[in-house]
Every structure is written in structure tokens, then in C-alpha cells.
PDB file of N, CA and C in Angstrom:
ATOM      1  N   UNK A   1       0.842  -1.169   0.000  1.00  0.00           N
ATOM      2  CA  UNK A   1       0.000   0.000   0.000  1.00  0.00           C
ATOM      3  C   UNK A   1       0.892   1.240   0.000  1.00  0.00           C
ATOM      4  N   UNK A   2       0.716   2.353  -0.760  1.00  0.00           N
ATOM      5  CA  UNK A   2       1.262   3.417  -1.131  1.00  0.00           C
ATOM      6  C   UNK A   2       0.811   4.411   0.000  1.00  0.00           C
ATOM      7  N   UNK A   3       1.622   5.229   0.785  1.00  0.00           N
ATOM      8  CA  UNK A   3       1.311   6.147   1.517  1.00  0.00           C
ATOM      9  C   UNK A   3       1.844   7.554   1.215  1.00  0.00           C
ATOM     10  N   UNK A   4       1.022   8.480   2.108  1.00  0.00           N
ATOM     11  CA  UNK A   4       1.716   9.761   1.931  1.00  0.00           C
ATOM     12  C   UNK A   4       3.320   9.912   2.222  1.00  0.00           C
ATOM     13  N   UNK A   5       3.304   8.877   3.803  1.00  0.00           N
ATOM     14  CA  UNK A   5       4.416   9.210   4.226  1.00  0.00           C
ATOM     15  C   UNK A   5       5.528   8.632   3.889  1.00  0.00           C
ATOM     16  N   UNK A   6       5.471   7.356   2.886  1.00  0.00           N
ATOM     17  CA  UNK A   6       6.120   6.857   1.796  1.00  0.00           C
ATOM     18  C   UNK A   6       6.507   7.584   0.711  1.00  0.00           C
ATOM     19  N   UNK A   7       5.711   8.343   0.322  1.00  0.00           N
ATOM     20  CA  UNK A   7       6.324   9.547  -0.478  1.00  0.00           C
ATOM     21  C   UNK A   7       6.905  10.737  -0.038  1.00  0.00           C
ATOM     22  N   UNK A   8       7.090  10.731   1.345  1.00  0.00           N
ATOM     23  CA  UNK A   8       7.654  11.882   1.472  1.00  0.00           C
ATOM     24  C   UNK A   8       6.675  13.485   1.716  1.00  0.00           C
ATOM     25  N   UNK A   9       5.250  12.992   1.107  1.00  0.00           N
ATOM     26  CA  UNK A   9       4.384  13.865   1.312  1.00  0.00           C
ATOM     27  C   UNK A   9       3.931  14.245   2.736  1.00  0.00           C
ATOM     28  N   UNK A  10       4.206  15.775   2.897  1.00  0.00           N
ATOM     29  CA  UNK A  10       3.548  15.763   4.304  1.00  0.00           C
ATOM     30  C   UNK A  10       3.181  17.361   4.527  1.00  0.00           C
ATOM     31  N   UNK A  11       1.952  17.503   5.142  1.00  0.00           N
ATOM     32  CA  UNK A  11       1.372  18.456   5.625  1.00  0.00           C
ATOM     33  C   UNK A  11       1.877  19.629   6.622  1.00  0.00           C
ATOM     34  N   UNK A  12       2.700  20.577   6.990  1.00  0.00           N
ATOM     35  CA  UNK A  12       2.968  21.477   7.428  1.00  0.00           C
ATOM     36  C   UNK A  12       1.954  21.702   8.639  1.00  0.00           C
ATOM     37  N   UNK A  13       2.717  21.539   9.827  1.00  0.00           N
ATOM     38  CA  UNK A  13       1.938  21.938  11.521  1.00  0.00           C
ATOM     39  C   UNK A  13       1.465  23.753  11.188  1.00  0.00           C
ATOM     40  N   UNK A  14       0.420  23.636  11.155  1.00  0.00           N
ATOM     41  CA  UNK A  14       0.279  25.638  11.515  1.00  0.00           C
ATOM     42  C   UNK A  14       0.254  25.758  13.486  1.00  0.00           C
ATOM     43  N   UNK A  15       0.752  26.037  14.004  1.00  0.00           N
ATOM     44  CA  UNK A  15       0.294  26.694  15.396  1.00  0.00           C
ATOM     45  C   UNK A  15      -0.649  27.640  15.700  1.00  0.00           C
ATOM     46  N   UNK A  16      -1.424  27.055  16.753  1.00  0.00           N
ATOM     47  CA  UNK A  16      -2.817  28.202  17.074  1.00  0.00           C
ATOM     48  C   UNK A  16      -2.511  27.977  18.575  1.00  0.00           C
ATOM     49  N   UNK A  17      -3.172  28.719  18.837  1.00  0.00           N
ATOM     50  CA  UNK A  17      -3.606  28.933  20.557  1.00  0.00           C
ATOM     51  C   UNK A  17      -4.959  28.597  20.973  1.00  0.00           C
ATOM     52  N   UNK A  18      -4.803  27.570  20.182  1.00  0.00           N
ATOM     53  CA  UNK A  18      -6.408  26.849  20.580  1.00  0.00           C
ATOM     54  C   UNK A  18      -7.599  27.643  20.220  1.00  0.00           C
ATOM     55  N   UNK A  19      -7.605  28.499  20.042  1.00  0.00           N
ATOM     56  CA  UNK A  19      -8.972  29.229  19.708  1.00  0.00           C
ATOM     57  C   UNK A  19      -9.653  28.905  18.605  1.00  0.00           C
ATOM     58  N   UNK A  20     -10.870  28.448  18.620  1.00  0.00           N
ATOM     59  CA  UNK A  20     -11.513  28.350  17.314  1.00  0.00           C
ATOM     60  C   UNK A  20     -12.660  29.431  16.753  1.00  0.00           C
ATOM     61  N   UNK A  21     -12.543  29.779  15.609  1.00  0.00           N
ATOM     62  CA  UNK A  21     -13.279  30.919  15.055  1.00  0.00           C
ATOM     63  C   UNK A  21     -14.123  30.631  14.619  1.00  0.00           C
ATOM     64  N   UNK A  22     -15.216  30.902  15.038  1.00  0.00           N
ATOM     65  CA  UNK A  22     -16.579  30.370  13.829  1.00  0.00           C
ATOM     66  C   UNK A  22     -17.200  31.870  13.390  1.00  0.00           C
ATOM     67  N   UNK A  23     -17.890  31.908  12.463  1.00  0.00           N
ATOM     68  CA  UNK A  23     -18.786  32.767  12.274  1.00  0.00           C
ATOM     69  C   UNK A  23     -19.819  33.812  13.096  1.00  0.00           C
ATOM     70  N   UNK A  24     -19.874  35.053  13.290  1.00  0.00           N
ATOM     71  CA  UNK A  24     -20.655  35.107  14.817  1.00  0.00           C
ATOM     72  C   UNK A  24     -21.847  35.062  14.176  1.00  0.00           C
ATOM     73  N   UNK A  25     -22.808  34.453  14.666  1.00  0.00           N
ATOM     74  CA  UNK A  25     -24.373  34.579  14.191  1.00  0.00           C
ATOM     75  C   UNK A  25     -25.020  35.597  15.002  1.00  0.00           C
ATOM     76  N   UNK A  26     -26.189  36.051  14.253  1.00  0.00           N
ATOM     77  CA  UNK A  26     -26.611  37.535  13.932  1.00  0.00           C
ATOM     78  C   UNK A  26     -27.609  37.173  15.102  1.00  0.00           C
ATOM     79  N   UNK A  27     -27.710  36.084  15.902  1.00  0.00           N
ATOM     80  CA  UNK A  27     -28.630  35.868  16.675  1.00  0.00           C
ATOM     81  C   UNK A  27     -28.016  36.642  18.348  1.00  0.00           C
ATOM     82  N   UNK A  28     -26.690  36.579  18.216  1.00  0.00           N
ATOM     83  CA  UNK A  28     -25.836  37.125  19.334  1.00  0.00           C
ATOM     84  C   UNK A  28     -25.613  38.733  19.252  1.00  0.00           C
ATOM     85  N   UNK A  29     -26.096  39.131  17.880  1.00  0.00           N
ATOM     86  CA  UNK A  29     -25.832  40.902  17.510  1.00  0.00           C
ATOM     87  C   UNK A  29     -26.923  41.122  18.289  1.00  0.00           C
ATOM     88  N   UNK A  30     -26.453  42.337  19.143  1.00  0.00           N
ATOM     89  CA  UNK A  30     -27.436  43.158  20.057  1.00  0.00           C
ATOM     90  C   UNK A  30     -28.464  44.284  18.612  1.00  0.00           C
ATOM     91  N   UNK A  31     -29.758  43.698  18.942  1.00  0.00           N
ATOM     92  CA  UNK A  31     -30.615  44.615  17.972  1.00  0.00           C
ATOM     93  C   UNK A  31     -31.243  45.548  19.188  1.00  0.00           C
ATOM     94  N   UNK A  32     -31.621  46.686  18.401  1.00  0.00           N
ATOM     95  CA  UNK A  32     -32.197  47.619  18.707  1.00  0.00           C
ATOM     96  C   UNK A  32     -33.626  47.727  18.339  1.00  0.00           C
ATOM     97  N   UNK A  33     -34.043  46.602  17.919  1.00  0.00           N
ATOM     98  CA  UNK A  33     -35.483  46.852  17.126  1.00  0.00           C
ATOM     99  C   UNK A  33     -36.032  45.629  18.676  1.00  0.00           C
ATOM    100  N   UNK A  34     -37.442  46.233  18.800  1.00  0.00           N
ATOM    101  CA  UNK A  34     -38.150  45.684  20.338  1.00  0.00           C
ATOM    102  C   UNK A  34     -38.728  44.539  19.906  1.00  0.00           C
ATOM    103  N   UNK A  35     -38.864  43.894  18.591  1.00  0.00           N
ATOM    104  CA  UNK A  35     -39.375  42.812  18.107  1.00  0.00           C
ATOM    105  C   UNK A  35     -38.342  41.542  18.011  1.00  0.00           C
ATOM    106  N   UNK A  36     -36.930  41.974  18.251  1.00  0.00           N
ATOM    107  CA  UNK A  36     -35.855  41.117  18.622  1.00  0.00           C
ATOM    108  C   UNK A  36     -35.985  40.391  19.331  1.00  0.00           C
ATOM    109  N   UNK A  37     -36.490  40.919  20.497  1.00  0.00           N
ATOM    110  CA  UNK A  37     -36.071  41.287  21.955  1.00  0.00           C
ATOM    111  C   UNK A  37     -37.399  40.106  22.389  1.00  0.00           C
ATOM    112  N   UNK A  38     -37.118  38.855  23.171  1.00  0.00           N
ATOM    113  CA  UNK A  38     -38.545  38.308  23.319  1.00  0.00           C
ATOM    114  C   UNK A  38     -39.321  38.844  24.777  1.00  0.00           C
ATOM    115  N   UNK A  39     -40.506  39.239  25.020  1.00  0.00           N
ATOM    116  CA  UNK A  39     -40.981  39.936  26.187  1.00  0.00           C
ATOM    117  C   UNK A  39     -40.958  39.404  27.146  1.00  0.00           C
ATOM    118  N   UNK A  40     -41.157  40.182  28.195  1.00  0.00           N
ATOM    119  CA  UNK A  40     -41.213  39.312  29.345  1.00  0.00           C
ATOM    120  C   UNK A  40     -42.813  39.620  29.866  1.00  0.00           C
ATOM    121  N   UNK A  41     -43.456  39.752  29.459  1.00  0.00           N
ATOM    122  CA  UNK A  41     -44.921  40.300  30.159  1.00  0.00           C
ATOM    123  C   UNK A  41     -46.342  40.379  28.692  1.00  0.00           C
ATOM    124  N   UNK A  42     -47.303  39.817  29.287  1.00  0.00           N
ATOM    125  CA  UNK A  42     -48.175  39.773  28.049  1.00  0.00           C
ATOM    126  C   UNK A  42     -48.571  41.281  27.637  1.00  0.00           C
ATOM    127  N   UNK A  43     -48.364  42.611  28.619  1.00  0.00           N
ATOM    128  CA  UNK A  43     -48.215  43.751  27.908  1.00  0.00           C
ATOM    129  C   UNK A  43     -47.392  43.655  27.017  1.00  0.00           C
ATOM    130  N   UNK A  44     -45.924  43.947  27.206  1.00  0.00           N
ATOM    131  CA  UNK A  44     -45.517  44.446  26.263  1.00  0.00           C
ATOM    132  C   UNK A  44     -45.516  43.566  24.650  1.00  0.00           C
ATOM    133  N   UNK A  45     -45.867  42.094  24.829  1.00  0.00           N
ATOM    134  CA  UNK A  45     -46.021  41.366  24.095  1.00  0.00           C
ATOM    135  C   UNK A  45     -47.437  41.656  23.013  1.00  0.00           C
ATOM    136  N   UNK A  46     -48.317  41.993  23.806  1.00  0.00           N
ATOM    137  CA  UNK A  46     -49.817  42.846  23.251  1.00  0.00           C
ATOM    138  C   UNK A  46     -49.654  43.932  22.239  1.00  0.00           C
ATOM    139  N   UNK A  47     -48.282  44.344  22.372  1.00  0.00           N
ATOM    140  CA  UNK A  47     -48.288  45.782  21.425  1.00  0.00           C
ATOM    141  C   UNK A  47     -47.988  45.307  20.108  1.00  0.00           C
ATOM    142  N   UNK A  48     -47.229  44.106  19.906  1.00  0.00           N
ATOM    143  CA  UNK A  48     -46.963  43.857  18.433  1.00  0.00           C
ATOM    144  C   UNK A  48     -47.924  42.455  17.851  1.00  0.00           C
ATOM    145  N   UNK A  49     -48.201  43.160  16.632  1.00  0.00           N
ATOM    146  CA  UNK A  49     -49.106  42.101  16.154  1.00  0.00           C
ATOM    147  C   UNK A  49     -48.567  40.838  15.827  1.00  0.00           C
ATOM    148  N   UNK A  50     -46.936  40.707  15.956  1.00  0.00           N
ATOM    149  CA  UNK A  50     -46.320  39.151  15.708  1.00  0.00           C
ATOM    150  C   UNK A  50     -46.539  38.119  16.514  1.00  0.00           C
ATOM    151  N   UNK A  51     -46.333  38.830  18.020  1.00  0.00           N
ATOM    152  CA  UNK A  51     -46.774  37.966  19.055  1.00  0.00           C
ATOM    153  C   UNK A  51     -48.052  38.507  19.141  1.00  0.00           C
ATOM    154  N   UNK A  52     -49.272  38.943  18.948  1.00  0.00           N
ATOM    155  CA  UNK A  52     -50.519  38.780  18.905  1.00  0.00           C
ATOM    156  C   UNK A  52     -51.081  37.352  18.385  1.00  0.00           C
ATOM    157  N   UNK A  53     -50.518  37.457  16.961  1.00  0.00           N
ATOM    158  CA  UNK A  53     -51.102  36.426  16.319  1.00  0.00           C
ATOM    159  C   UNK A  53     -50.363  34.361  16.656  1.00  0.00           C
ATOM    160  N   UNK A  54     -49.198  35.509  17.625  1.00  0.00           N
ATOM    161  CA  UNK A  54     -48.600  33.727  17.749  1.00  0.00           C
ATOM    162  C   UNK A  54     -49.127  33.015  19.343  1.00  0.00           C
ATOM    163  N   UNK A  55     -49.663  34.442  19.733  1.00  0.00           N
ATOM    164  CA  UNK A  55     -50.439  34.017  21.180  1.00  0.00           C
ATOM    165  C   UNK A  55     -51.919  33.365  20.716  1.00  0.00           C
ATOM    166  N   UNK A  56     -52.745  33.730  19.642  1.00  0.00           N
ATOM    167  CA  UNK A  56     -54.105  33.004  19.160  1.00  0.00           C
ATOM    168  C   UNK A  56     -53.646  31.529  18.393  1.00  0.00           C
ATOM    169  N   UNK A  57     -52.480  31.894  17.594  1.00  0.00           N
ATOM    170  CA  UNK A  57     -52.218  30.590  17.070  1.00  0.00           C
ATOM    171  C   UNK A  57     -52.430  29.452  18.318  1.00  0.00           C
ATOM    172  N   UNK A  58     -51.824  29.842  19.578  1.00  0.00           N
ATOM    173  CA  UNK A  58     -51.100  28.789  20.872  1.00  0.00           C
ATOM    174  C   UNK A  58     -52.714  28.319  21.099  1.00  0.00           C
ATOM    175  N   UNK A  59     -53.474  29.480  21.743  1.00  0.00           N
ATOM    176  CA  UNK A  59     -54.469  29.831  22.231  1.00  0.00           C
ATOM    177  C   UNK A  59     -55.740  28.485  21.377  1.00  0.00           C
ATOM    178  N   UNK A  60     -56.011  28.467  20.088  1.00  0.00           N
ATOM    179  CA  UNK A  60     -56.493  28.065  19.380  1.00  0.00           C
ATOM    180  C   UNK A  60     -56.022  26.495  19.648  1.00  0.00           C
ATOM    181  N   UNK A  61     -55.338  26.292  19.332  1.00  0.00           N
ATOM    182  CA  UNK A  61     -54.883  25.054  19.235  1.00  0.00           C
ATOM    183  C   UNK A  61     -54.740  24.328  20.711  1.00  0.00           C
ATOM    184  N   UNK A  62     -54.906  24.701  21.858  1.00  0.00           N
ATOM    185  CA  UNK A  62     -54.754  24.689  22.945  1.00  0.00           C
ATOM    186  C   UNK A  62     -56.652  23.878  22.683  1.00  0.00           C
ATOM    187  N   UNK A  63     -57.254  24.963  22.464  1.00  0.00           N
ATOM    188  CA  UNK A  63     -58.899  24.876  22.553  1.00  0.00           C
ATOM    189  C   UNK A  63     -59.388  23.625  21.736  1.00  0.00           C
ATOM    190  N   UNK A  64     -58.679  23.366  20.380  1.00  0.00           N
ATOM    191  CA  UNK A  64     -58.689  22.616  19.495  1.00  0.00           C
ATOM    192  C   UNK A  64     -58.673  21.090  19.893  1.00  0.00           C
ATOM    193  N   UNK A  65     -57.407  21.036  20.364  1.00  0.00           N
ATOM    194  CA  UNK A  65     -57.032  19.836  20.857  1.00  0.00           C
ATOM    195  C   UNK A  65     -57.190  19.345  22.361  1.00  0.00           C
ATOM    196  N   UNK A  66     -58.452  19.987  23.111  1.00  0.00           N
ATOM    197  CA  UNK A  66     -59.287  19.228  23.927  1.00  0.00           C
ATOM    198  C   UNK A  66     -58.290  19.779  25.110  1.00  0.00           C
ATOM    199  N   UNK A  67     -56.749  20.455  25.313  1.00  0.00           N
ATOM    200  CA  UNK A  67     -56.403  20.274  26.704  1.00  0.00           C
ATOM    201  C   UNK A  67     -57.591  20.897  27.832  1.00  0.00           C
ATOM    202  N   UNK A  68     -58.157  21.592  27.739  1.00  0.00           N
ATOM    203  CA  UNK A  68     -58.836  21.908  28.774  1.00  0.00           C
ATOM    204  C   UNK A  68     -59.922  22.981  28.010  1.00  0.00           C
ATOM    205  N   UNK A  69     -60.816  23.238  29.109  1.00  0.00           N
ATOM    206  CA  UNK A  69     -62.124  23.686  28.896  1.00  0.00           C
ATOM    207  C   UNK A  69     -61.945  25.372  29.595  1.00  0.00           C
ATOM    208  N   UNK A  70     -62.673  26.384  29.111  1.00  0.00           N
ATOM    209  CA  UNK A  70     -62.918  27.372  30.132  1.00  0.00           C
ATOM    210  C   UNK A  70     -63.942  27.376  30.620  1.00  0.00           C
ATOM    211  N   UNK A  71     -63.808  27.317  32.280  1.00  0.00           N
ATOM    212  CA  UNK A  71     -65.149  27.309  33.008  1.00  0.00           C
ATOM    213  C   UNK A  71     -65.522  28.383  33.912  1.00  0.00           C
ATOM    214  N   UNK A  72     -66.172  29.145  34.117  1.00  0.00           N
ATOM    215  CA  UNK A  72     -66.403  30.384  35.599  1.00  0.00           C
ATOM    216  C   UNK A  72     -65.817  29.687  36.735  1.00  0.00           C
ATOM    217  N   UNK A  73     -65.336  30.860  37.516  1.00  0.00           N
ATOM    218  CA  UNK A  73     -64.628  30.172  38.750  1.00  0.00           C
ATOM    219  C   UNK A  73     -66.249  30.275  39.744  1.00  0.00           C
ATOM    220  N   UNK A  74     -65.791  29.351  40.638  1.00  0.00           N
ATOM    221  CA  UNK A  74     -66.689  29.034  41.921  1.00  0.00           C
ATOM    222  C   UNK A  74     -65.982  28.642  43.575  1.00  0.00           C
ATOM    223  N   UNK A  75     -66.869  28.658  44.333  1.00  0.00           N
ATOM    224  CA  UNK A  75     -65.953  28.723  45.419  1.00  0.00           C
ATOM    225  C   UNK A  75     -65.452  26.951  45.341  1.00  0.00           C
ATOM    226  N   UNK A  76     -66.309  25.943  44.936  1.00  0.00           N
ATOM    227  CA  UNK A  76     -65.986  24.339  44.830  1.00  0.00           C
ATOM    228  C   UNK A  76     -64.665  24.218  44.143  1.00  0.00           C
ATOM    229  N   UNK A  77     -63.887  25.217  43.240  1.00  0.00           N
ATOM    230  CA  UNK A  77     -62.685  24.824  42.263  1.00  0.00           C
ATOM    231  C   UNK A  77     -61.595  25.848  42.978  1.00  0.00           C
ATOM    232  N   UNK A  78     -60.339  25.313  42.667  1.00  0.00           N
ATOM    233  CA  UNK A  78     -59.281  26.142  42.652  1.00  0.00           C
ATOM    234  C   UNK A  78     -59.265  26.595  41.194  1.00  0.00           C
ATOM    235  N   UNK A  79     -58.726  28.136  41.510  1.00  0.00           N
ATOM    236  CA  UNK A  79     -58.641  29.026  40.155  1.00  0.00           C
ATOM    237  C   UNK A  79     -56.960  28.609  39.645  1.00  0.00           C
ATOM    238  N   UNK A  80     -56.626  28.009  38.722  1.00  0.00           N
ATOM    239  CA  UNK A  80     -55.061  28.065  38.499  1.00  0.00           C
ATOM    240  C   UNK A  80     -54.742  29.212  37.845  1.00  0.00           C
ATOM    241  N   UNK A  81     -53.449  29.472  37.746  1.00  0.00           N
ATOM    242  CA  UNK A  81     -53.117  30.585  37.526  1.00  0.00           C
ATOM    243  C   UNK A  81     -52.870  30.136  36.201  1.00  0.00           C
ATOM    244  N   UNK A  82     -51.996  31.350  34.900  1.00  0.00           N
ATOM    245  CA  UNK A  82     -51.041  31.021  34.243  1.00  0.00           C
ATOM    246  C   UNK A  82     -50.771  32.453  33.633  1.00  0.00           C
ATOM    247  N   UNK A  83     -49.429  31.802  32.955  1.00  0.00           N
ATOM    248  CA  UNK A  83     -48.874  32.972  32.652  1.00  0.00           C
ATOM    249  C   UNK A  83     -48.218  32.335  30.618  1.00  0.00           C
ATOM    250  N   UNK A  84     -48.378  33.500  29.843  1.00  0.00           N
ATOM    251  CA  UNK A  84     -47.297  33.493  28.877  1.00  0.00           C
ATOM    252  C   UNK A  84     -45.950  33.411  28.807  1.00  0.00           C
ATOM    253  N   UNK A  85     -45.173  32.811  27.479  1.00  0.00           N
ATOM    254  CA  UNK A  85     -43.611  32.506  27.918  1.00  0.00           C
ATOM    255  C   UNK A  85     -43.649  32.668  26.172  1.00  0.00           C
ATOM    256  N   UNK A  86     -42.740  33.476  25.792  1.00  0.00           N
ATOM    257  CA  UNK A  86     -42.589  34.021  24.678  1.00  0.00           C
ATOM    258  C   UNK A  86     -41.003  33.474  24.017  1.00  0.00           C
ATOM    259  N   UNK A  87     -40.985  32.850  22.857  1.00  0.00           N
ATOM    260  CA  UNK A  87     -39.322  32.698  22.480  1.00  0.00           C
ATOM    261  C   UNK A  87     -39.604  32.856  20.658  1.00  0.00           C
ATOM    262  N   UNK A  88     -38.145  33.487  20.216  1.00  0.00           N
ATOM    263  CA  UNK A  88     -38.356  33.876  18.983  1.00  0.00           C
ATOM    264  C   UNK A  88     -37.689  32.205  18.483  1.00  0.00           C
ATOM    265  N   UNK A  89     -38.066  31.838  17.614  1.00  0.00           N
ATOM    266  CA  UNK A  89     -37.375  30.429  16.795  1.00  0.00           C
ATOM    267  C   UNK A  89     -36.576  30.878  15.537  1.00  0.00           C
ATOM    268  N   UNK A  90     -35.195  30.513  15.464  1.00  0.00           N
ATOM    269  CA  UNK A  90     -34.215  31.458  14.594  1.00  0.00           C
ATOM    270  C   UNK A  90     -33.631  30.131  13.477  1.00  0.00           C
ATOM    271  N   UNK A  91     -33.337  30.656  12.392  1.00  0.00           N
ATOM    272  CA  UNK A  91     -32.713  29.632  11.362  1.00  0.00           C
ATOM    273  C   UNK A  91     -31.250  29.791  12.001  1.00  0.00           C
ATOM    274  N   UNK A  92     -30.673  28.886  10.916  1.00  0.00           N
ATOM    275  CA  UNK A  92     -29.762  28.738  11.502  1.00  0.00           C
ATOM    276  C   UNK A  92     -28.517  30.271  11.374  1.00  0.00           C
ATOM    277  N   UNK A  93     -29.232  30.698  10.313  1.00  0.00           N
ATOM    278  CA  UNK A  93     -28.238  32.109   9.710  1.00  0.00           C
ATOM    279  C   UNK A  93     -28.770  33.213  10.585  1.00  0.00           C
ATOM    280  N   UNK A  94     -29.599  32.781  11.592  1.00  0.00           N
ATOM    281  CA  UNK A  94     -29.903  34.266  12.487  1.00  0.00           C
ATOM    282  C   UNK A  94     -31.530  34.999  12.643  1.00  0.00           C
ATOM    283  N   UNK A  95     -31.740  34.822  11.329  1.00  0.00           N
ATOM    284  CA  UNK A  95     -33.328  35.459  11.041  1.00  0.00           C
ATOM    285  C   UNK A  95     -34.307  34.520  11.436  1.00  0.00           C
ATOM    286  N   UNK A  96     -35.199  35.523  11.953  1.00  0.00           N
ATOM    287  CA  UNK A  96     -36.570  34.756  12.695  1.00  0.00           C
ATOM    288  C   UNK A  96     -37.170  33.790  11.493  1.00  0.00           C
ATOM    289  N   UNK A  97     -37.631  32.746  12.413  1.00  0.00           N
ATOM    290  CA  UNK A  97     -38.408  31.613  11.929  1.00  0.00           C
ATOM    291  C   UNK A  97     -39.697  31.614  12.137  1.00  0.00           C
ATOM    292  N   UNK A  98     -39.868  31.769  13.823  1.00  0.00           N
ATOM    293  CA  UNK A  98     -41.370  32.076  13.555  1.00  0.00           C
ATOM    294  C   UNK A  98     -41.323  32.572  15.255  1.00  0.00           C
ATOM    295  N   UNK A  99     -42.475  33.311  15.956  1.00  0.00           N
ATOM    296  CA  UNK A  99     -42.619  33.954  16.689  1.00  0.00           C
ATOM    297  C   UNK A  99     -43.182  32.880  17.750  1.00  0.00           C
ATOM    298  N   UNK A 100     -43.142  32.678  18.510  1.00  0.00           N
ATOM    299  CA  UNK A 100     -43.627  31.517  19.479  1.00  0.00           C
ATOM    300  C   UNK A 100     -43.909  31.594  21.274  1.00  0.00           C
ATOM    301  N   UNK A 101     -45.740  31.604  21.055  1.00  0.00           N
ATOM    302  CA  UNK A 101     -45.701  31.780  22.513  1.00  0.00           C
ATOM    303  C   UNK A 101     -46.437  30.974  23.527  1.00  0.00           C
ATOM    304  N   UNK A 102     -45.948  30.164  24.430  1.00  0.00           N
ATOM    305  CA  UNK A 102     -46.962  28.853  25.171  1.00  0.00           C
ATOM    306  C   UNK A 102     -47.639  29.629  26.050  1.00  0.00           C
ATOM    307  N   UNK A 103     -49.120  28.971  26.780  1.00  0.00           N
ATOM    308  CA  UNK A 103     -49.941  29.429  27.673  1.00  0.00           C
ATOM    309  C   UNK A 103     -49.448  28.280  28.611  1.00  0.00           C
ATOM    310  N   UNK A 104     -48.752  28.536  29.704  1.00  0.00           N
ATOM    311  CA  UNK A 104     -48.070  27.565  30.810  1.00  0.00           C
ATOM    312  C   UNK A 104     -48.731  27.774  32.232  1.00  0.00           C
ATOM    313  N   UNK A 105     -49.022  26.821  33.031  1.00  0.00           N
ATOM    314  CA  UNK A 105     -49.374  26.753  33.723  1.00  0.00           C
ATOM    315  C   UNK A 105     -48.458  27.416  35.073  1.00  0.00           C
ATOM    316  N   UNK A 106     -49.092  28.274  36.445  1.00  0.00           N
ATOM    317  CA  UNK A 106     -48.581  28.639  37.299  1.00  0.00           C
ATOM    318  C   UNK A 106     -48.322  27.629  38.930  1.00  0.00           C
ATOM    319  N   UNK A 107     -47.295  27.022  38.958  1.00  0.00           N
ATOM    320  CA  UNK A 107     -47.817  25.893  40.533  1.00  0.00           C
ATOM    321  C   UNK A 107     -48.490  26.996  41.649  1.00  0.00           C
ATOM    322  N   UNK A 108     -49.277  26.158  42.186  1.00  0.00           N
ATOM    323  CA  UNK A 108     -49.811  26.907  42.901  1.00  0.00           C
ATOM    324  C   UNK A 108     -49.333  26.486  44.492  1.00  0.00           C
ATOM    325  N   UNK A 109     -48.972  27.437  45.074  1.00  0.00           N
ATOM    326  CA  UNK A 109     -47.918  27.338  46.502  1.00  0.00           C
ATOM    327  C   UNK A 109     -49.163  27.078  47.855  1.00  0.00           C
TER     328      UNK A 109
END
């Protein structure tokens, strides 16, 4: 069997300091635009129609697929709480994929 190192062929060591460089993705660039930015509160989330429509998407499909019913509270039930949880879904080059927000349940203490 014929080898490189039979021929004499051989690859040149470069020296690094260990660091490896990748590409920075645009997901780590600090934006200035508030639609970047995922909310922390169903106000400020209310003001843009991206997460409007990705809170009915959740909302809908929640109703759709049977998890639970809305009923009037009474003194016989505990009221559970809940709260929104908002995350943007990014390709892999940085730009939004799609706007995404769950209706999650609060434990109750």
C-alpha cells in the first residue's frame, strides 16, 4: 500500500492557541429593534401584532385539541393561575423563523 508518508508527502503543523473561530451569528448581535427582543410580560407582548397572532395561534390550538375547557370560577374549584412565555425560533443564519408563545401553567404554593 502506497502512503503519503512513503512519499515523502507531508502536511505542514500551523500553530494556534487553541482558539476556534466560527462565524458570529446575527442571533448574538445586540438589535435595537423591540421585536428582537422576546418579552417578558403579556403587555408588552400585546403591542406587536407578531406575538398577537402567535399568542391566538397557541391559544387556538390549545382549545382545538381538547387540553382543557374554560369554566367560571366558583368557590368548589381552585382558580389556576397562568402565565405566557414568549421565544423567537431562529434559522440557523440568524433570522426569525417564527414567533412563538406557550400558555403555561402557574404551581400553585
Amino acid at each position: 500500500m502506497t502512503t503519503r508518508s512513503k512519499h515523502n508527502i507531508t502536511k505542514t503543523k500551523t500553530c494556534t492557541n487553541g482558539t476556534i473561530r466560527y462565524p458570529f451569528p446575527k442571533a448574538l448581535i445586540a438589535e435595537t429593534d423591540s421585536l428582537m427582543v422576546e418579552p417578558s410580560c403579556y403587555t408588552n407582548a400585546a403591542k406587536h401584532p407578531q406575538w398577537r397572532h402567535a399568542m391566538n395561534q397557541e391559544f387556538d390550538a390549545l382549545l382545538r385539541n381538547g387540553t382543557w375547557i374554560l369554566v367560571p370560577p366558583t368557590d368548589a374549584r381552585n382558580v389556576i393561575g397562568s402565565k405566557w412565555v414568549y421565544q423567537i425560533n431562529r434559522k440557523a443564519n440568524g433570522d426569525v423563523e417564527r414567533y412563538k408563545a406557550c400558555l403555561v401553567v402557574k404551581m400553585p404554593q
